[in-house]
Each structure stands twice: as C-alpha cells, then as structure tokens.
C-alpha atoms as a PDB file:
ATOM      1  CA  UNK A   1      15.720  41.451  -6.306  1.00  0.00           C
ATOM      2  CA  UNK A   2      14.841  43.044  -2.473  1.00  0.00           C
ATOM      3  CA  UNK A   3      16.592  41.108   0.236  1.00  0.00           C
ATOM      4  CA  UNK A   4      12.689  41.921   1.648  1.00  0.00           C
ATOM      5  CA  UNK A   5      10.783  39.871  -0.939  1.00  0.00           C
ATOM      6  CA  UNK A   6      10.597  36.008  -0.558  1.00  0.00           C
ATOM      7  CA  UNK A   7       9.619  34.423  -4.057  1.00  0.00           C
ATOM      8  CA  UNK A   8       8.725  30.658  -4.349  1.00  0.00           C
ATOM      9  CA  UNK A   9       6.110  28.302  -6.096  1.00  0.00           C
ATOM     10  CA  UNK A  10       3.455  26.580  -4.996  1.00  0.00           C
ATOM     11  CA  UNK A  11       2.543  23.097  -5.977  1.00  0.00           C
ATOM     12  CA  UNK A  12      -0.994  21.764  -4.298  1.00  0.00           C
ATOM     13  CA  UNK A  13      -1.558  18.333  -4.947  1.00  0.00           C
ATOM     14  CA  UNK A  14      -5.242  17.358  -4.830  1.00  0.00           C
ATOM     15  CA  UNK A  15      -6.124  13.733  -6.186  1.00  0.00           C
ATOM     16  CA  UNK A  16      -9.377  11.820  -5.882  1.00  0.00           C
ATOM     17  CA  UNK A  17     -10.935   8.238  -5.485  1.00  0.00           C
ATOM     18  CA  UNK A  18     -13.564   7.251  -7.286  1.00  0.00           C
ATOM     19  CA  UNK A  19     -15.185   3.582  -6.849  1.00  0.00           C
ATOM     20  CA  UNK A  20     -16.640   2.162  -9.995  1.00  0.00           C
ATOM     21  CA  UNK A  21     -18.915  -1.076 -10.190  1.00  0.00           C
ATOM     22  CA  UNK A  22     -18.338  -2.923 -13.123  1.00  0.00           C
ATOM     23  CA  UNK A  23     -19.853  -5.926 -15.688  1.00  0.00           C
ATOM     24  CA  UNK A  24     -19.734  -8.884 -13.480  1.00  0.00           C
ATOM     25  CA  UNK A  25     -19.068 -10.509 -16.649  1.00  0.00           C
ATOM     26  CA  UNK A  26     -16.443  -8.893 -18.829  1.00  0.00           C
ATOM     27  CA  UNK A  27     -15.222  -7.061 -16.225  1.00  0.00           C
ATOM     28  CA  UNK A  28     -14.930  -4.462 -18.608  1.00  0.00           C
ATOM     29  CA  UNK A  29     -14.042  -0.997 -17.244  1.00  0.00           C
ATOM     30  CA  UNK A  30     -13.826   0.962 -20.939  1.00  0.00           C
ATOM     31  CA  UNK A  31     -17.379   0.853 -21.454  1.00  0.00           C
ATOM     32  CA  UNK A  32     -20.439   1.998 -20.480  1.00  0.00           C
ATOM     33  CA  UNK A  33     -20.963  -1.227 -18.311  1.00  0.00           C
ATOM     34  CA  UNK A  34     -18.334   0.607 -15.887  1.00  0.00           C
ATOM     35  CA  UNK A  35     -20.809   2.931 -13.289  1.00  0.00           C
ATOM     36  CA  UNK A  36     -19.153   5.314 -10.580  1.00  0.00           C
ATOM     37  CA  UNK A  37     -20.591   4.586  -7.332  1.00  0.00           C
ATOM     38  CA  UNK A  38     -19.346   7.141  -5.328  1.00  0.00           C
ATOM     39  CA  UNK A  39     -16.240   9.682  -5.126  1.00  0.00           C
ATOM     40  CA  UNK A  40     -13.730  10.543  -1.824  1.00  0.00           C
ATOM     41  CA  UNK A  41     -12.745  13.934  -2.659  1.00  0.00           C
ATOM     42  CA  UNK A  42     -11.579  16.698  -0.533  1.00  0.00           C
ATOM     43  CA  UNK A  43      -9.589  19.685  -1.917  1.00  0.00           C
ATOM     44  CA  UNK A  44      -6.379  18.105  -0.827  1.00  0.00           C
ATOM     45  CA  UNK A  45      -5.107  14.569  -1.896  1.00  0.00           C
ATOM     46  CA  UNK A  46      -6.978  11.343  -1.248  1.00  0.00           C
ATOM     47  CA  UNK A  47      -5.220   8.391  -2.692  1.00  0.00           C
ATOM     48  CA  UNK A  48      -3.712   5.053  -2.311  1.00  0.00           C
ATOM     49  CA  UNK A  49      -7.261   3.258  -1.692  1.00  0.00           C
ATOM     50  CA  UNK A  50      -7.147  -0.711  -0.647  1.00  0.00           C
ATOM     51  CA  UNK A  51     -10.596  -2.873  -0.463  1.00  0.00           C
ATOM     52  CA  UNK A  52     -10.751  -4.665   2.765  1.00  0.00           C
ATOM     53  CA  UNK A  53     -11.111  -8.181   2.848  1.00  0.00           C
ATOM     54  CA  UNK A  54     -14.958  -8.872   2.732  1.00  0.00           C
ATOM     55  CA  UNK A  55     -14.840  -5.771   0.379  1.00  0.00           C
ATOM     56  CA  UNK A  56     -16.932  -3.961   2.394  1.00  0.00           C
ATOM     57  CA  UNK A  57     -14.916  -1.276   3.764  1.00  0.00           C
ATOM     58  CA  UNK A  58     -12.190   1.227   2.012  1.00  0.00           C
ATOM     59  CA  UNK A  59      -8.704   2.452   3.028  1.00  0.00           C
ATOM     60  CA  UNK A  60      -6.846   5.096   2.168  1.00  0.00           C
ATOM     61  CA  UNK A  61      -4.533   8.028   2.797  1.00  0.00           C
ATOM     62  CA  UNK A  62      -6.194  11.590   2.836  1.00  0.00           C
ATOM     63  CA  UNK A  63      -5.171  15.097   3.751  1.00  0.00           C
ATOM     64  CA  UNK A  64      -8.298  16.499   4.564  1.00  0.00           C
ATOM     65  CA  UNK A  65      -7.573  16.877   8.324  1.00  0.00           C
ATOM     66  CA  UNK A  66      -4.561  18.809   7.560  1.00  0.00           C
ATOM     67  CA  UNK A  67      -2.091  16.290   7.544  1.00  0.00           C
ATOM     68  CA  UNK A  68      -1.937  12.991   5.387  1.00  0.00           C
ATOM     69  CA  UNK A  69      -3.310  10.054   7.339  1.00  0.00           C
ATOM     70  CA  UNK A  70      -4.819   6.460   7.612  1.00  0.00           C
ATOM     71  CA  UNK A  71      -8.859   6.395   6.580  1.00  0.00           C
ATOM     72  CA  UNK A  72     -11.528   4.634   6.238  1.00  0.00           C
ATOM     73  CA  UNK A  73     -15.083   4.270   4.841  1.00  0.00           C
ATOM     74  CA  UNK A  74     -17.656   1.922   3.950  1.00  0.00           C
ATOM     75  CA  UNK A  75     -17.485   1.027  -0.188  1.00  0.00           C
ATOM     76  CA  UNK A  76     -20.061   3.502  -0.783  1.00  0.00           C
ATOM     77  CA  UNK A  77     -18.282   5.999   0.463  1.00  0.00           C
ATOM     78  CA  UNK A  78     -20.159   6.373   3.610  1.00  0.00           C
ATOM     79  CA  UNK A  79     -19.054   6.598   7.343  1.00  0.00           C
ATOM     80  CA  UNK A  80     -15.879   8.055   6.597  1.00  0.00           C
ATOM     81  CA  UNK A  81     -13.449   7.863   9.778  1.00  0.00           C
ATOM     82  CA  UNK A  82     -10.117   9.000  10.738  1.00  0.00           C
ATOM     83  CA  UNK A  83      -7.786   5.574  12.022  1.00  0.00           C
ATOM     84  CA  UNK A  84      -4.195   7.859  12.256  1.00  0.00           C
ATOM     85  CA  UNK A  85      -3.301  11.079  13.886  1.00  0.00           C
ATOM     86  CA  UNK A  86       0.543  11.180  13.578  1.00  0.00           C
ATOM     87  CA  UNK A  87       0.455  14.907  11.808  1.00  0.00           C
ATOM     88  CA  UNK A  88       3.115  14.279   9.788  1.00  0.00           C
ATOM     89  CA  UNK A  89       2.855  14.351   5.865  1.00  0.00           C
ATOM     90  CA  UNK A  90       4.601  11.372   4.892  1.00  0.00           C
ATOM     91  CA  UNK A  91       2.337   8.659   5.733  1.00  0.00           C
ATOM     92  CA  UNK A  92       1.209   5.548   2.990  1.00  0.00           C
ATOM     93  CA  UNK A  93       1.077   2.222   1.150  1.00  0.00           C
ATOM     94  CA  UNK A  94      -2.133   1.162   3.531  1.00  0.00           C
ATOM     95  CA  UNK A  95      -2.718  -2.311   2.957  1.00  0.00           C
ATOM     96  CA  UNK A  96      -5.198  -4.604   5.270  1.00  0.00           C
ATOM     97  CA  UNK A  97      -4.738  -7.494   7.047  1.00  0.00           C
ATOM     98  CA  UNK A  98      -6.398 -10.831   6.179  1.00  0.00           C
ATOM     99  CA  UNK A  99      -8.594 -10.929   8.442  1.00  0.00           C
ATOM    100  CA  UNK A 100      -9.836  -7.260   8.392  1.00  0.00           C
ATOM    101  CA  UNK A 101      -8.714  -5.887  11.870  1.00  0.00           C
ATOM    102  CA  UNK A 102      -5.274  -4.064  10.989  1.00  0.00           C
ATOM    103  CA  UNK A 103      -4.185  -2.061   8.283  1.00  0.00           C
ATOM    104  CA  UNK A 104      -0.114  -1.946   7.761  1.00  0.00           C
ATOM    105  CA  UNK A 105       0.935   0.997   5.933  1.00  0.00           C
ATOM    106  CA  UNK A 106       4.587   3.213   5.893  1.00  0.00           C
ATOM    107  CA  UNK A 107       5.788   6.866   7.616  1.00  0.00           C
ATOM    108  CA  UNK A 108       8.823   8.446   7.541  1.00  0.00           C
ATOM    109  CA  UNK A 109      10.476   8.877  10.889  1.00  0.00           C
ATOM    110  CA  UNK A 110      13.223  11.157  11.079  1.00  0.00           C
ATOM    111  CA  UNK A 111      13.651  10.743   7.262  1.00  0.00           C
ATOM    112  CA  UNK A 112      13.648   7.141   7.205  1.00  0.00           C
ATOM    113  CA  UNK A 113      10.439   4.805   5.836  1.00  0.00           C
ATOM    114  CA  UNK A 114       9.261   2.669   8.448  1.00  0.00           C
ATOM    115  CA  UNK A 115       6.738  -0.419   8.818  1.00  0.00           C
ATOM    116  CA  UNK A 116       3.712   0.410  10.879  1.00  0.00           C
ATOM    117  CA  UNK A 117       0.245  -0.829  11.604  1.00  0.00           C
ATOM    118  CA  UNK A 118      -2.895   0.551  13.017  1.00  0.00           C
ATOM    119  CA  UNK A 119      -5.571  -1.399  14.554  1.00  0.00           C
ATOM    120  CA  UNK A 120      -9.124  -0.674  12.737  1.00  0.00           C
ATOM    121  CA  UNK A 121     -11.190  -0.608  15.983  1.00  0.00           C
ATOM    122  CA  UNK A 122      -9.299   0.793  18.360  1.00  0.00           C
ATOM    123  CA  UNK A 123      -6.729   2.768  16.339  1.00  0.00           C
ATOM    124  CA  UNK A 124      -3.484   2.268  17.814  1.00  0.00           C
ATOM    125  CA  UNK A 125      -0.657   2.676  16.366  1.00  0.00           C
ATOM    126  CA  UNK A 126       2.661   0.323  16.687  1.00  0.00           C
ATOM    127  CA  UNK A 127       5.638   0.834  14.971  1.00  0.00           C
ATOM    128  CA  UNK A 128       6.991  -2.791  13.240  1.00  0.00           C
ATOM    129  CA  UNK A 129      10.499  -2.098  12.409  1.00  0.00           C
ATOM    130  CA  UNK A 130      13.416   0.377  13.851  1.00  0.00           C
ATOM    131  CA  UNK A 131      16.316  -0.305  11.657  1.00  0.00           C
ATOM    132  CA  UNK A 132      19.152   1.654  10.052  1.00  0.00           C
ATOM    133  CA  UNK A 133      17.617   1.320   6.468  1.00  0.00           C
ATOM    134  CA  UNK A 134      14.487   2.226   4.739  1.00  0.00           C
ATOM    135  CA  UNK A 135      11.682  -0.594   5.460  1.00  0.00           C
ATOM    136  CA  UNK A 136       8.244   0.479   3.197  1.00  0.00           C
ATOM    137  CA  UNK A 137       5.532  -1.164   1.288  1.00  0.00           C
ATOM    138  CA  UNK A 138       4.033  -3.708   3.879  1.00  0.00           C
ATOM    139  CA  UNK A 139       1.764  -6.450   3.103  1.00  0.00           C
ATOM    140  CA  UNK A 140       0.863  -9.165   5.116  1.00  0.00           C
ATOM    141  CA  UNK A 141       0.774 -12.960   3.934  1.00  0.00           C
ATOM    142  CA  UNK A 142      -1.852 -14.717   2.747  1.00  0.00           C
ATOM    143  CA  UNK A 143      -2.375 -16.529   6.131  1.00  0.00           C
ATOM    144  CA  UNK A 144      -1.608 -13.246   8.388  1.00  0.00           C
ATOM    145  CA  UNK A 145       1.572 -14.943   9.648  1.00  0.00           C
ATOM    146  CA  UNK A 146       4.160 -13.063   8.144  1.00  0.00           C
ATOM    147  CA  UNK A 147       4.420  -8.943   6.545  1.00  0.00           C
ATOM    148  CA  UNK A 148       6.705  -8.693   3.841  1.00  0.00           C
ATOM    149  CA  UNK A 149       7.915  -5.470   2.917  1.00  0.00           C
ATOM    150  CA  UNK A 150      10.653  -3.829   1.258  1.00  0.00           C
ATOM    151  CA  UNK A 151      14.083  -2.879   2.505  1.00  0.00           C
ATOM    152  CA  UNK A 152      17.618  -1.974   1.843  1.00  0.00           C
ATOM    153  CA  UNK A 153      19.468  -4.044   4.519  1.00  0.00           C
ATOM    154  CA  UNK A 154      21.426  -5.825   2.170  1.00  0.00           C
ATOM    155  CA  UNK A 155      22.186  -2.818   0.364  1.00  0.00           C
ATOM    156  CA  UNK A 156      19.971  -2.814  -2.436  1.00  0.00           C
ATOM    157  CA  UNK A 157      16.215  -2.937  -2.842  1.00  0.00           C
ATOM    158  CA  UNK A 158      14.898  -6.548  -2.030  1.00  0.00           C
ATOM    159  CA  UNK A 159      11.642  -7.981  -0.049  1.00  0.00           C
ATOM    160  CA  UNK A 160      12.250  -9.045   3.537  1.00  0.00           C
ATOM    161  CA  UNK A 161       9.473 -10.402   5.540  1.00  0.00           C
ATOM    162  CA  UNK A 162       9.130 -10.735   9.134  1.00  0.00           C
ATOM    163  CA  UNK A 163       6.453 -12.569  11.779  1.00  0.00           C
ATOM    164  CA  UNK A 164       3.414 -10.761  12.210  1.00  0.00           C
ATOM    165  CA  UNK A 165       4.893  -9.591  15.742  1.00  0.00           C
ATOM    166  CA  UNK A 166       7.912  -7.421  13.983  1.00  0.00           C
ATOM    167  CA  UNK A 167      10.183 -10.786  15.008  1.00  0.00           C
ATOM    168  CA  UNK A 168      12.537 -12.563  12.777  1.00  0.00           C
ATOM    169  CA  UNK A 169      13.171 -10.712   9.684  1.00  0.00           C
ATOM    170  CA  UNK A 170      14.399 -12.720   6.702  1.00  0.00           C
ATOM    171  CA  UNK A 171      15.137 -11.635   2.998  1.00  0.00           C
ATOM    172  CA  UNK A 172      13.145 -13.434   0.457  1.00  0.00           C
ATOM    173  CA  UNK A 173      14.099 -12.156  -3.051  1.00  0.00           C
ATOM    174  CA  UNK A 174      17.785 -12.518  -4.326  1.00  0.00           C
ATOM    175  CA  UNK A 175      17.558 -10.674  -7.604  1.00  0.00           C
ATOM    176  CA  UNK A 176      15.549  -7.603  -6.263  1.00  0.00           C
ATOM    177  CA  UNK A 177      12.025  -6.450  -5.057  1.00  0.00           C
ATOM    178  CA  UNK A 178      10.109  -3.481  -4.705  1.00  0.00           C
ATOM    179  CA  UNK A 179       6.292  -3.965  -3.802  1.00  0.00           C
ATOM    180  CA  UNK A 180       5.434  -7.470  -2.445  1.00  0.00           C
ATOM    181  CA  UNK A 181       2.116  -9.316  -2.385  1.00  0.00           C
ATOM    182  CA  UNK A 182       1.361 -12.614  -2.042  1.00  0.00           C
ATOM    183  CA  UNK A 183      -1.038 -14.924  -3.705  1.00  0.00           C
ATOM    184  CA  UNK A 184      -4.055 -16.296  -1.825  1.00  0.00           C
ATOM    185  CA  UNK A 185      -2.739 -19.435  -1.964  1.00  0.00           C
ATOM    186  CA  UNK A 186       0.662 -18.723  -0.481  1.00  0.00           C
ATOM    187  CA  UNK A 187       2.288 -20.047  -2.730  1.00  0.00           C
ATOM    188  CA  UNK A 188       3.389 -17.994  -4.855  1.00  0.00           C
ATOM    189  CA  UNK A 189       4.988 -14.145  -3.965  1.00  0.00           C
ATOM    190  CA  UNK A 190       4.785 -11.031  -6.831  1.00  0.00           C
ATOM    191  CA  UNK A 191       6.138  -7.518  -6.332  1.00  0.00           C
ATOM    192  CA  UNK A 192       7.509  -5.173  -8.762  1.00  0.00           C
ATOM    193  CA  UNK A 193      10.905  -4.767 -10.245  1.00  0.00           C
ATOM    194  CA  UNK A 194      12.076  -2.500 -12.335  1.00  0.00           C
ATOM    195  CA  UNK A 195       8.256  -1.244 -13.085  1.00  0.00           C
ATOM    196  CA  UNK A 196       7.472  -5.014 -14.278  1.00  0.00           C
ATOM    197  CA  UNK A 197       5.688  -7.736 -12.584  1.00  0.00           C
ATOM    198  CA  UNK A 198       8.094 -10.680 -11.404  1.00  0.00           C
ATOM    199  CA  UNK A 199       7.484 -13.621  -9.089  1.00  0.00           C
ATOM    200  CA  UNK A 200       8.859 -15.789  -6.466  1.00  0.00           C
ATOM    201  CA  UNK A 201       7.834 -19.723  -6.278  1.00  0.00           C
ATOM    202  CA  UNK A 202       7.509 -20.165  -2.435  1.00  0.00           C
ATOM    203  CA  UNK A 203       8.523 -23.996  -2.625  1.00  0.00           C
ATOM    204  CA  UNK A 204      11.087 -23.781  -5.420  1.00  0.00           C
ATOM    205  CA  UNK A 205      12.418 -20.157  -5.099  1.00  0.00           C
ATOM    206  CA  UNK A 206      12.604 -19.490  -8.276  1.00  0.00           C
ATOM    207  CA  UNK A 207      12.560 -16.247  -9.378  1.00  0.00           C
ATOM    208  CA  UNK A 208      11.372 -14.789 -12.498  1.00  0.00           C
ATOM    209  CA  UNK A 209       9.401 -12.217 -14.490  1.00  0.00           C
ATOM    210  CA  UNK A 210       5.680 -12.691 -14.955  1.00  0.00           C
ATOM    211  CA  UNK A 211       5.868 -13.301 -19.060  1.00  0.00           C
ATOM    212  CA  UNK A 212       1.844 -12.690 -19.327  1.00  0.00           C
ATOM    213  CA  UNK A 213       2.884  -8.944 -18.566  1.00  0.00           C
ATOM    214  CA  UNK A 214       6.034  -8.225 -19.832  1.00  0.00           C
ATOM    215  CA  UNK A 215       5.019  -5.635 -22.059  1.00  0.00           C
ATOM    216  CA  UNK A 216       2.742  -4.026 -19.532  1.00  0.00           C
ATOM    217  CA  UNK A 217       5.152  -1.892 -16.860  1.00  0.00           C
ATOM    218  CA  UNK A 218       3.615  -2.162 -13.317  1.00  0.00           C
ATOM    219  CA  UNK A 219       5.074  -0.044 -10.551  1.00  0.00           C
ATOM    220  CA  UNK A 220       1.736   1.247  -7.958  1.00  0.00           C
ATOM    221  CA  UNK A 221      -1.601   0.371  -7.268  1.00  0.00           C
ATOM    222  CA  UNK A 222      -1.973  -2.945  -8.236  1.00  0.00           C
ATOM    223  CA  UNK A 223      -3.074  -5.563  -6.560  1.00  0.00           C
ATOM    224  CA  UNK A 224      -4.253  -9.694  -6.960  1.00  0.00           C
ATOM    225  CA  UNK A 225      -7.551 -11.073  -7.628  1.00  0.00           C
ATOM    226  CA  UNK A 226      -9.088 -14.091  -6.220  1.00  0.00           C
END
C-alpha cells in the first residue's frame, strides 16, 4: 500500500425512539391496539429513553448536537431541550429522580464511568462519585434517599448505593449486580445479573433470581411498573 493513503472503516450509528400508546387493557404491544405517537429521530443516535415520573416528560441521550448528551421532551415528542453540554461522547443510563427534578445518568472521565446528575430546570451538572473504579448505572430509591449504582470496588461487579448527597457508600448485593432498580415500595431491589433478572429482599437480604423470568434474559432497557 502508499505510506500516503490512510484506509479505515466507518461505522455511523443512528438509532431512534419511538413512543407507542397501547390497549389500556391487554397491554398488548403485538397488535394493532399498539399506535406510534410520535418518533425522536435525528440522523445520529437517540436512545436510552426513561418516562419521568408523572409520565409526562421524556429523557434520553441524543447526538444530534454533535456530541451525545442528556435530553428532554414532552411525551409527545414536543419541546425538545438540551439538559447536558459536556461534549464528550460517552455519556448515558439517564434515569429520573422520584420526584421529577434530577435526572442521574453515567460519563466516562478520563476512561473511567462515573455517577452524575443534572438538575432538569436549571441544568447543572454535579459529579456523584470520584473513585478509583468504574461507578455506572444510577438509579435513585424509591423514596429519593439513596442512588444505587453499580461498581467494582470490591473487585467484581456488585450494586453499591450511596445518600442522595454522594455520602456514605455501602455495597448491597453479595452475589453480584449489574443494573439496579428498586421497587416502589422499597422493599424489594432488582438489577440484572448475568443478563437475568434477580432480586434483593430489603428486610431479609436474600438474594435470588426472579423465577417468573428465568427463561427470559434481561440485560438493558427495562424498567418496573407500578
């Protein structure tokens, strides 16, 4: 080949979002009861999409400015706005805060996942944890107390969580943890491992493997109804 001559690939990645309403009653999505409301779609990726609280509001992680960052927009897709403006690629995992004024999400920072948050008025931006492991995947508690997230402090995978002020961080799983969430109640935490659903009993801490799913691997996007 000529030592003038530079040959390489290149690999766009453009995903989209589209919100569906479906039967209130069978909740069926396979059907033709399943009707797409509206679509967030640019010609770069837009994924990762969390429904805020009330469900009135979207977030999610675009690339449309140029870089990938925190958004916003109503449920129909409206009134689209820009929360982040790190420009750096490696920003995800937004998740909201109960009460709907914070959104916690993960950036690498000098090659390292960290736990940050971003206020959904004003749009600061405060970093949550500065430690010499990976800390990703945040999600807050049920009551807004704590965020839980993942981390390799002990050495392998497990979920930590930590006060809502980035204070006090504790490991909660034994037996490994990926993606946390916990259930409206509070009592009960589920995050992924080894792309299946398992659980932690809050009270008891007992650990153990969702059986209604253990044919059915899990490892992104899901989330917990009420």
């Amino acid at each position: 080949g000529s030592p003038n001559h530079l040959v390489y690939t290149l690999s766009p990645v453009d995903t989209i979002t589209d919100i569906f309403s479906l039967d209130p009653l069978t909740g069926n999505d396979s059907g033709a009861t399943a009707r797409r409301i509206c679509r967030l779609n640019t010609l770069r990726a837009d994924d990762s999409p969390r429904w805020s609280p009330n469900g009135e509001m979207i977030a999610f992680c675009s690339g449309r400015s140029g870089f990938t960052e925190v958004w916003i927009s109503r449920a129909d897709c409206s009134e689209l706005r820009q929360l982040t403006s790190l420009r750096l690629q490696q920003v995800g995992s937004p998740r909201w805060s109960p009460d709907g004024t914070e959104i916690l999400f993960d950036q690498l920072i000098d090659g390292q996942a960290e736990v940050m948050k971003v206020n959904v008025q004003s749009g600061e931006v405060v970093r949550m944890t500065a430690n010499p492991t990976s800390d990703k995947l945040p999600s807050y508690s049920s009551n807004g107390q704590y965020i839980y997230f993942n981390s390799h402090r002990s050495g392998v995978s497990q979920i930590w969580k930590m006060d809502a002020n980035g204070s006090s961080s504790t490991q909660v799983t034994v037996a490994g943890g990926f993606e946390p969430l916990e259930s409206p109640d509070g009592k009960i935490l589920y995050y992924t491992k080894d792309t299946f659903l398992w659980k932690k009993d809050l009270v008891s801490g007992i650990e153990s493997a969702v059986s209604e799913l253990a044919s059915a691997p899990v490892h992104r996007y899901w989330d917990i109804g009420v």
